[in-house]
PDB file of N, CA and C in Angstrom:
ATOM      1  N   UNK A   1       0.843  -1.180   0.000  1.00  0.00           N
ATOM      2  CA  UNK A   1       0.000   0.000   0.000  1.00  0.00           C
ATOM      3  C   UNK A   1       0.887   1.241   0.000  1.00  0.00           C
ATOM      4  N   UNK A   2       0.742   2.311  -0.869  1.00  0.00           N
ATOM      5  CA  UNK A   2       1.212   3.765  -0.955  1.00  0.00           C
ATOM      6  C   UNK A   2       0.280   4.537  -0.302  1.00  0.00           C
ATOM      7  N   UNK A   3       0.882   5.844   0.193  1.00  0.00           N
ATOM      8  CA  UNK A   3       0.482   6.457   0.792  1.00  0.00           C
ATOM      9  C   UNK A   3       0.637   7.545   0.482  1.00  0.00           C
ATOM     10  N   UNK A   4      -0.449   8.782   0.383  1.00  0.00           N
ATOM     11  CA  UNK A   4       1.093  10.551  -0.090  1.00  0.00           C
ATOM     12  C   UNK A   4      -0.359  11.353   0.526  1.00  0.00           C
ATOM     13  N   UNK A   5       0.647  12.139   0.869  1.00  0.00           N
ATOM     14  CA  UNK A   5      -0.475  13.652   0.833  1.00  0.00           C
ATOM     15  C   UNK A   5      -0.235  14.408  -0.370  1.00  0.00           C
ATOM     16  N   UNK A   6      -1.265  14.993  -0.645  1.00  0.00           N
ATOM     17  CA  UNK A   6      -1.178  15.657  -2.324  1.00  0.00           C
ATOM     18  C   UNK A   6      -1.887  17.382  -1.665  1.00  0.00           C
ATOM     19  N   UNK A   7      -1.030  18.185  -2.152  1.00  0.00           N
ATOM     20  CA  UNK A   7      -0.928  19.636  -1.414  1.00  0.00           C
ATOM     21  C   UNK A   7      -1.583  19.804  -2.611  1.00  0.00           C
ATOM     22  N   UNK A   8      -2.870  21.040  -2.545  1.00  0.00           N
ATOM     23  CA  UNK A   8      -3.499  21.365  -3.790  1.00  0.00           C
ATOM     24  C   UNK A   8      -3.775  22.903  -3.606  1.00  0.00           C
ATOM     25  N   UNK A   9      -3.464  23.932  -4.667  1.00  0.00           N
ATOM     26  CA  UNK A   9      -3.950  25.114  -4.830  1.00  0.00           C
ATOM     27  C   UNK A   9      -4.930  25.287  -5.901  1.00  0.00           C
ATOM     28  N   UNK A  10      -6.367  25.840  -5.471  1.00  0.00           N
ATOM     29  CA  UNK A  10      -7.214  26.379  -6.229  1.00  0.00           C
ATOM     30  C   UNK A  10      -7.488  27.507  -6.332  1.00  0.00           C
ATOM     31  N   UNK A  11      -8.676  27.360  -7.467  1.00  0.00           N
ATOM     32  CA  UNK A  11      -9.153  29.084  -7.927  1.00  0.00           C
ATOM     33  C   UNK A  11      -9.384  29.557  -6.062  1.00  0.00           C
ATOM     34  N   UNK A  12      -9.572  30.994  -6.465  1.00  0.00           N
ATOM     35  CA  UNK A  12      -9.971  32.394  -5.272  1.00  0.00           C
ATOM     36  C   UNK A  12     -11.382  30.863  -4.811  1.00  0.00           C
ATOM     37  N   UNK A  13     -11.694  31.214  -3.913  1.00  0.00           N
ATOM     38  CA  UNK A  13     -12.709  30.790  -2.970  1.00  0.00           C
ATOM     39  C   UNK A  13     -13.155  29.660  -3.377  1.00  0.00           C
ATOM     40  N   UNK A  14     -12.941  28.437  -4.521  1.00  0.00           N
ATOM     41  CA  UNK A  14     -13.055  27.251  -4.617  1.00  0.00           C
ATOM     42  C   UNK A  14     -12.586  26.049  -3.369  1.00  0.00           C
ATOM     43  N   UNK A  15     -12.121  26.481  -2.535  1.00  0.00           N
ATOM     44  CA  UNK A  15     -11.242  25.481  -1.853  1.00  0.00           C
ATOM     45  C   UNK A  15     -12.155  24.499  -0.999  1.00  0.00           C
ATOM     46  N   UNK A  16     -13.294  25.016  -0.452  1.00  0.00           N
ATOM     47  CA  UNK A  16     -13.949  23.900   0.167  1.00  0.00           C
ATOM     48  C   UNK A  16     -14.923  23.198  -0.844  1.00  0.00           C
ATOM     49  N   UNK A  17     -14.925  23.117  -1.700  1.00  0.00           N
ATOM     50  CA  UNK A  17     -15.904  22.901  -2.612  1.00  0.00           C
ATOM     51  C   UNK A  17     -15.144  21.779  -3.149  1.00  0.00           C
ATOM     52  N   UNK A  18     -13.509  21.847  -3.338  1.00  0.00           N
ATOM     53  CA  UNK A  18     -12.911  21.161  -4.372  1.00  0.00           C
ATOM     54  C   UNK A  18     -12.624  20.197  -2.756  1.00  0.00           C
ATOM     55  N   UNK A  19     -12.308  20.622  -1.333  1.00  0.00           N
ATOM     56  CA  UNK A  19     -12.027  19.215  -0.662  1.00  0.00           C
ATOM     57  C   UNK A  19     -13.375  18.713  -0.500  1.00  0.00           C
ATOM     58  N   UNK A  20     -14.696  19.151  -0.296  1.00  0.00           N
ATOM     59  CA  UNK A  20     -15.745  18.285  -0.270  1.00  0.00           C
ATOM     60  C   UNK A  20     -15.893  17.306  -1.662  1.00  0.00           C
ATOM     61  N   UNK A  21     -15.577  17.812  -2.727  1.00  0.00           N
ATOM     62  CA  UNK A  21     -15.604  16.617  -4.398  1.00  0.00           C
ATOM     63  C   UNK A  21     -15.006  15.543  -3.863  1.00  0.00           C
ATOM     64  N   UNK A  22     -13.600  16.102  -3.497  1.00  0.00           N
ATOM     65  CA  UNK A  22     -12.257  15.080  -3.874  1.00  0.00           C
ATOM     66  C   UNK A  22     -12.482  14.424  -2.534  1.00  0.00           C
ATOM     67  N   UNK A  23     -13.116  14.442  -1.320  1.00  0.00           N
ATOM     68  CA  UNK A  23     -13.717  13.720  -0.252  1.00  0.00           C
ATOM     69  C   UNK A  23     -14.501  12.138  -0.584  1.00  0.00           C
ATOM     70  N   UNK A  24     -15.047  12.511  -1.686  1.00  0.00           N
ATOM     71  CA  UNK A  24     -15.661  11.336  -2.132  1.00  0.00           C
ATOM     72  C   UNK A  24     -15.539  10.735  -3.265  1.00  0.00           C
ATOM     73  N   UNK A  25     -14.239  10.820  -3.379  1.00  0.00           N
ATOM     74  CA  UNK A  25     -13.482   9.903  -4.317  1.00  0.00           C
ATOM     75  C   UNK A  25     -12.887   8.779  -3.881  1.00  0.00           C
ATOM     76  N   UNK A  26     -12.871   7.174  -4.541  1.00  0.00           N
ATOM     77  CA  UNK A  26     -12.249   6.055  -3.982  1.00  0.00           C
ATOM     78  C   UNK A  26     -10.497   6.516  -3.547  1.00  0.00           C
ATOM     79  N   UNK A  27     -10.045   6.230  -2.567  1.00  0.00           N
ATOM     80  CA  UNK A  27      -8.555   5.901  -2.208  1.00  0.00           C
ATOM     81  C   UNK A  27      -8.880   7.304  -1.652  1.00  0.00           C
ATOM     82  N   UNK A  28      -9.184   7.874  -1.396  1.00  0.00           N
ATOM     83  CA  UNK A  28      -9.033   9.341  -0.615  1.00  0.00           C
ATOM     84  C   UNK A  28      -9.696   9.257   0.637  1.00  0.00           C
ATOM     85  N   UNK A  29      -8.274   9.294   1.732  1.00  0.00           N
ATOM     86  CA  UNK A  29      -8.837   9.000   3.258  1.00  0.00           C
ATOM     87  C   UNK A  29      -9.156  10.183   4.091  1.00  0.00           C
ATOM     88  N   UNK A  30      -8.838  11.593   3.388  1.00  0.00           N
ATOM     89  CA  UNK A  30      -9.145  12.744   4.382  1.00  0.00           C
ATOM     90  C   UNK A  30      -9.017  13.605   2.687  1.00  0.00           C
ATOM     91  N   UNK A  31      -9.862  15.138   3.531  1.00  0.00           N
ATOM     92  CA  UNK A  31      -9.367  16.368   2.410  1.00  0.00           C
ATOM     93  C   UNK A  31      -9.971  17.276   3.298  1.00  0.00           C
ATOM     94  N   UNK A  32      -9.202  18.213   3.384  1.00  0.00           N
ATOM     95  CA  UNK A  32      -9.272  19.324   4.466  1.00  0.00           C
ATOM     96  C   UNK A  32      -8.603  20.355   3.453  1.00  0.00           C
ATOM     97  N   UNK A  33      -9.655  21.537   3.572  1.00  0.00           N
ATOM     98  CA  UNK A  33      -9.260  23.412   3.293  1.00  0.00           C
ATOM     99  C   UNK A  33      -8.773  23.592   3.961  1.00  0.00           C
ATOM    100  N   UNK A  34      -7.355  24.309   4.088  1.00  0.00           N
ATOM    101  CA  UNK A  34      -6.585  25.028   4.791  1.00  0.00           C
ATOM    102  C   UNK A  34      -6.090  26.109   4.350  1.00  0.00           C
ATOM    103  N   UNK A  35      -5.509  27.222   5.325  1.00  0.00           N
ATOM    104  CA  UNK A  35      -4.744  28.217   4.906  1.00  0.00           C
ATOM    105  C   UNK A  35      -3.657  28.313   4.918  1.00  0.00           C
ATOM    106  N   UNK A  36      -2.806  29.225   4.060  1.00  0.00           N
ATOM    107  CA  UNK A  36      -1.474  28.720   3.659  1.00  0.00           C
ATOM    108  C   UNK A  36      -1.251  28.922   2.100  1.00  0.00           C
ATOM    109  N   UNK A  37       0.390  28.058   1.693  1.00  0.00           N
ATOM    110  CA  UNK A  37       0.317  28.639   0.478  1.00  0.00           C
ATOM    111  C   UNK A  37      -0.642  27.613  -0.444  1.00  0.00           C
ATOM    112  N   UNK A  38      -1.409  26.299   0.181  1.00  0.00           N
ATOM    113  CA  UNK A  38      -1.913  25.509  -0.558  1.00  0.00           C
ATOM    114  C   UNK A  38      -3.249  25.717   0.088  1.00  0.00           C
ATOM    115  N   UNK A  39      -4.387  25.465  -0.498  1.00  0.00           N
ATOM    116  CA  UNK A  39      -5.572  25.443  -0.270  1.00  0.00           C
ATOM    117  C   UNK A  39      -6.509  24.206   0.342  1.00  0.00           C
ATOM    118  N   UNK A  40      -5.892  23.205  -0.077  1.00  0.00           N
ATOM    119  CA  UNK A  40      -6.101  21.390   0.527  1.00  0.00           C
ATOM    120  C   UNK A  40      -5.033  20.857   0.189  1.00  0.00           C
ATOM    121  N   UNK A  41      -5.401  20.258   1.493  1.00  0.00           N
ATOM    122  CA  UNK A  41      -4.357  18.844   1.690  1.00  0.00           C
ATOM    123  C   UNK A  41      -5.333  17.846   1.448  1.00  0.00           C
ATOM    124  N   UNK A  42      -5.011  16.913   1.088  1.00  0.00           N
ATOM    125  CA  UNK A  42      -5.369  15.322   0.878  1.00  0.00           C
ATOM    126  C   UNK A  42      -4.892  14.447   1.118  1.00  0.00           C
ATOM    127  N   UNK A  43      -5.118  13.405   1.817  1.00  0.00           N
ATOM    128  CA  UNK A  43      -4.474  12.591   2.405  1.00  0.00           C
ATOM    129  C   UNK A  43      -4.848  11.124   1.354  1.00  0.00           C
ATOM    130  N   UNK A  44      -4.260  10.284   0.725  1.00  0.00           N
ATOM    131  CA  UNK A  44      -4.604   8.762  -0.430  1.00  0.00           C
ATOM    132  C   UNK A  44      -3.850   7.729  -0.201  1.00  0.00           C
ATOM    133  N   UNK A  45      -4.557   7.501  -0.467  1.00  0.00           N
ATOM    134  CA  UNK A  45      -3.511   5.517  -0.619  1.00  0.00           C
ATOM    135  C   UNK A  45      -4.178   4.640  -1.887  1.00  0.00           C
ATOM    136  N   UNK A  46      -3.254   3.620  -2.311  1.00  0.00           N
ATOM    137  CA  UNK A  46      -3.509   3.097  -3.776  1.00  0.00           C
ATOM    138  C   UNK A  46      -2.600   2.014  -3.351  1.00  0.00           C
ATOM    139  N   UNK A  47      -2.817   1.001  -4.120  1.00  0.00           N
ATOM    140  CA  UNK A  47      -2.257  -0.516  -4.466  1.00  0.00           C
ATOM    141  C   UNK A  47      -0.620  -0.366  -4.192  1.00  0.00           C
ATOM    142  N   UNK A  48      -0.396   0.694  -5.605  1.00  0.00           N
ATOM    143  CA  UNK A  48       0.941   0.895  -5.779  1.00  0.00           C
ATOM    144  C   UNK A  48       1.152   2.513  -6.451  1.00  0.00           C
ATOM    145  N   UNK A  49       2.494   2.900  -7.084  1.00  0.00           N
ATOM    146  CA  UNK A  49       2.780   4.263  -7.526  1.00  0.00           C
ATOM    147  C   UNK A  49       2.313   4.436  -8.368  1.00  0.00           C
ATOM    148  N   UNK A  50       1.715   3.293  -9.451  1.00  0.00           N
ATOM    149  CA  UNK A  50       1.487   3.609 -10.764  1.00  0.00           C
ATOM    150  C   UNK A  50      -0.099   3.779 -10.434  1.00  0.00           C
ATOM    151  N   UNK A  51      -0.401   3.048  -9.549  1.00  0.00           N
ATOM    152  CA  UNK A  51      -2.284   3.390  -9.162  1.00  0.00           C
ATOM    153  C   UNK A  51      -2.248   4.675  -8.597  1.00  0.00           C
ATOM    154  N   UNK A  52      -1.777   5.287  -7.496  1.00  0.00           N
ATOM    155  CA  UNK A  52      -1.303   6.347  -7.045  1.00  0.00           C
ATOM    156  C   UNK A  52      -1.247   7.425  -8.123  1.00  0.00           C
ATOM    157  N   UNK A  53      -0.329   7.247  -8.887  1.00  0.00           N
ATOM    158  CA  UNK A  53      -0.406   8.073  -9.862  1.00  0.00           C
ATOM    159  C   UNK A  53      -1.687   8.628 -10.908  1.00  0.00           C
ATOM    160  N   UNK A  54      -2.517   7.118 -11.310  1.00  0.00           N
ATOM    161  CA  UNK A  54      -3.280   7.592 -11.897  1.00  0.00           C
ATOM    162  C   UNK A  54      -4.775   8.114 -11.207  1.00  0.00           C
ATOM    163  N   UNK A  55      -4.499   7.449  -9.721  1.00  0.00           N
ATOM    164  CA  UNK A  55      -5.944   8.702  -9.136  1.00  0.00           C
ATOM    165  C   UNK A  55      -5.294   9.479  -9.019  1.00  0.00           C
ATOM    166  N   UNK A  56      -4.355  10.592  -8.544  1.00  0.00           N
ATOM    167  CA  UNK A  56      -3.887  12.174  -9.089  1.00  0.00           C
ATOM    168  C   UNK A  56      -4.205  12.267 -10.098  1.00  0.00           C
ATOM    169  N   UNK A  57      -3.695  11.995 -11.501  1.00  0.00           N
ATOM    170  CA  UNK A  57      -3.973  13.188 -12.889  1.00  0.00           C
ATOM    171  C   UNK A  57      -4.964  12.583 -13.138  1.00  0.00           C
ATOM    172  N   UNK A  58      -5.842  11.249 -13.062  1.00  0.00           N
ATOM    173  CA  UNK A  58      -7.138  11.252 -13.999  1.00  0.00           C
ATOM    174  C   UNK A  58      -8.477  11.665 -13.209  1.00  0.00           C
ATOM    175  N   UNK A  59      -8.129  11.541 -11.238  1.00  0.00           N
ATOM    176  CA  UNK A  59      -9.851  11.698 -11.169  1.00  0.00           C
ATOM    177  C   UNK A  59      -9.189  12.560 -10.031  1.00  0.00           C
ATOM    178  N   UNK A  60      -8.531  13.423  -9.332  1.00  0.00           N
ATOM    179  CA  UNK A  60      -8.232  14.362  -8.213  1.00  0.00           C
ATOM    180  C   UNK A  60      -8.132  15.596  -9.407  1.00  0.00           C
ATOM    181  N   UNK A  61      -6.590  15.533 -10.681  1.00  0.00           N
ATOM    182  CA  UNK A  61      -6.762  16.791 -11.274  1.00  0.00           C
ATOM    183  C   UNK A  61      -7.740  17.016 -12.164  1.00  0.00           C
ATOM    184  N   UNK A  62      -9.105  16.475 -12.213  1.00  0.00           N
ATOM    185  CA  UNK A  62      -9.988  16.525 -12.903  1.00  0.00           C
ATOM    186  C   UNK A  62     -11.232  17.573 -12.329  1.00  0.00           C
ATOM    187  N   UNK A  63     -10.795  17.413 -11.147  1.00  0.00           N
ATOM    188  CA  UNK A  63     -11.978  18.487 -10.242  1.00  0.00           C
ATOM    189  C   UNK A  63     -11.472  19.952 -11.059  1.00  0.00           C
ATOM    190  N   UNK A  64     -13.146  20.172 -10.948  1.00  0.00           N
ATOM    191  CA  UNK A  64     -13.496  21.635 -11.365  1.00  0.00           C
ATOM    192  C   UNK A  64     -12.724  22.673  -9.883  1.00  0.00           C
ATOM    193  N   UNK A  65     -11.746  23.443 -10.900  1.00  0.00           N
ATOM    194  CA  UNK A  65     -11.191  24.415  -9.585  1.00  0.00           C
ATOM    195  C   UNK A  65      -9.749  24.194  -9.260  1.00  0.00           C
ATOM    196  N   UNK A  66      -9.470  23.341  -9.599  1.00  0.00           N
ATOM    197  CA  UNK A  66      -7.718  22.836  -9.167  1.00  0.00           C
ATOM    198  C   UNK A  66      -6.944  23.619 -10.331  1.00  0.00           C
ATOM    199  N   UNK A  67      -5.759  24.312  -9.613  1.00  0.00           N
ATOM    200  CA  UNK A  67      -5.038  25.332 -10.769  1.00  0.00           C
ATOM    201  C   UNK A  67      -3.695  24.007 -10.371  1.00  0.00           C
ATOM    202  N   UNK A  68      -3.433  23.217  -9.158  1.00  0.00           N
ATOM    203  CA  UNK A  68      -2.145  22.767  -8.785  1.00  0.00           C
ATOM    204  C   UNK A  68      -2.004  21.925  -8.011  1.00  0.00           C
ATOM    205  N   UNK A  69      -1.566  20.730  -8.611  1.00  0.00           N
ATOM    206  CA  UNK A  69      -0.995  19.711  -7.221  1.00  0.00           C
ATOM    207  C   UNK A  69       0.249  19.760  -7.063  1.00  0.00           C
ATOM    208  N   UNK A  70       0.740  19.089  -5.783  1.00  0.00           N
ATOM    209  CA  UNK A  70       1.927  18.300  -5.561  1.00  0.00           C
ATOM    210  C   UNK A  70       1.809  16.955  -5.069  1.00  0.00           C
ATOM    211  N   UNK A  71       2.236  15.887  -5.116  1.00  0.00           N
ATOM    212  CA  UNK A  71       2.183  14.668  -4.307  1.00  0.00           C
ATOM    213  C   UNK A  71       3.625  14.316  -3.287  1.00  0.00           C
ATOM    214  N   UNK A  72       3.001  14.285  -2.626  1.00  0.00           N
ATOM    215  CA  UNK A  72       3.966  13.898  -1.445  1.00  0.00           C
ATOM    216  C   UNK A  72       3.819  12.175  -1.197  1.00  0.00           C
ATOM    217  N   UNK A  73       4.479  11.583  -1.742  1.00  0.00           N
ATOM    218  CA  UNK A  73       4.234   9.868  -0.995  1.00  0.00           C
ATOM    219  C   UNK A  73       5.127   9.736   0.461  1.00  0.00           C
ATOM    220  N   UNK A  74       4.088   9.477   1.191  1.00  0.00           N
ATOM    221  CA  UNK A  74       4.652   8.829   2.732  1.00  0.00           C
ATOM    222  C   UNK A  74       6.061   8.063   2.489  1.00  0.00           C
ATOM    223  N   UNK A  75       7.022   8.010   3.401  1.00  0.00           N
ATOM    224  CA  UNK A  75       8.208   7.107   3.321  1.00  0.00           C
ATOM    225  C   UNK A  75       8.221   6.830   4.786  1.00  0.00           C
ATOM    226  N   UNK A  76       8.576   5.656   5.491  1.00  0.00           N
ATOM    227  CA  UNK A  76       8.676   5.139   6.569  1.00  0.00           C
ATOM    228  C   UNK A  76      10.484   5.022   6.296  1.00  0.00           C
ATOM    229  N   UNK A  77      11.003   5.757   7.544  1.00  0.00           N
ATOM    230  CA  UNK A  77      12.431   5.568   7.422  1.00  0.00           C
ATOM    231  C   UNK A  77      13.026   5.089   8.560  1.00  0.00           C
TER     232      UNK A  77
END
């Protein structure tokens, strides 16, 4: 199992709108608006990197309102 937080900046005042969407998407265990230089955090998990990968660009950067991700994958060190 992978794990990442994915830091997201949206349009002016989209931000709770885009963590309530991306809330109810499969593999997405939290999404919280925050302030700061990112607008939500998201917290996911997936099989592996390449599943990981494709919930980011096909169904997270698909929400109406997202100008920006980053993915952060968890590392246990």
């Amino acid at each position: 199992m992978v794990q990442a937080y994915i830091l997201i900046q949206t349009e002016v005042g989209k931000a709770a709108a885009v963590a309530r969407e991306i809330s109810g998407i499969p593999g997405v265990t939290q999404a919280e608006d925050v302030t700061g230089p990112y607008d939500v955090i998201v917290r996911a998990e997936a099989r592996n990197v390449d599943e990981l990968g494709k919930l980011v660009v096909a169904q997270i950067q698909a929400v109406t309102g997202i100008t920006r991700t980053l993915t952060c994958p968890i590392v246990h060190i």
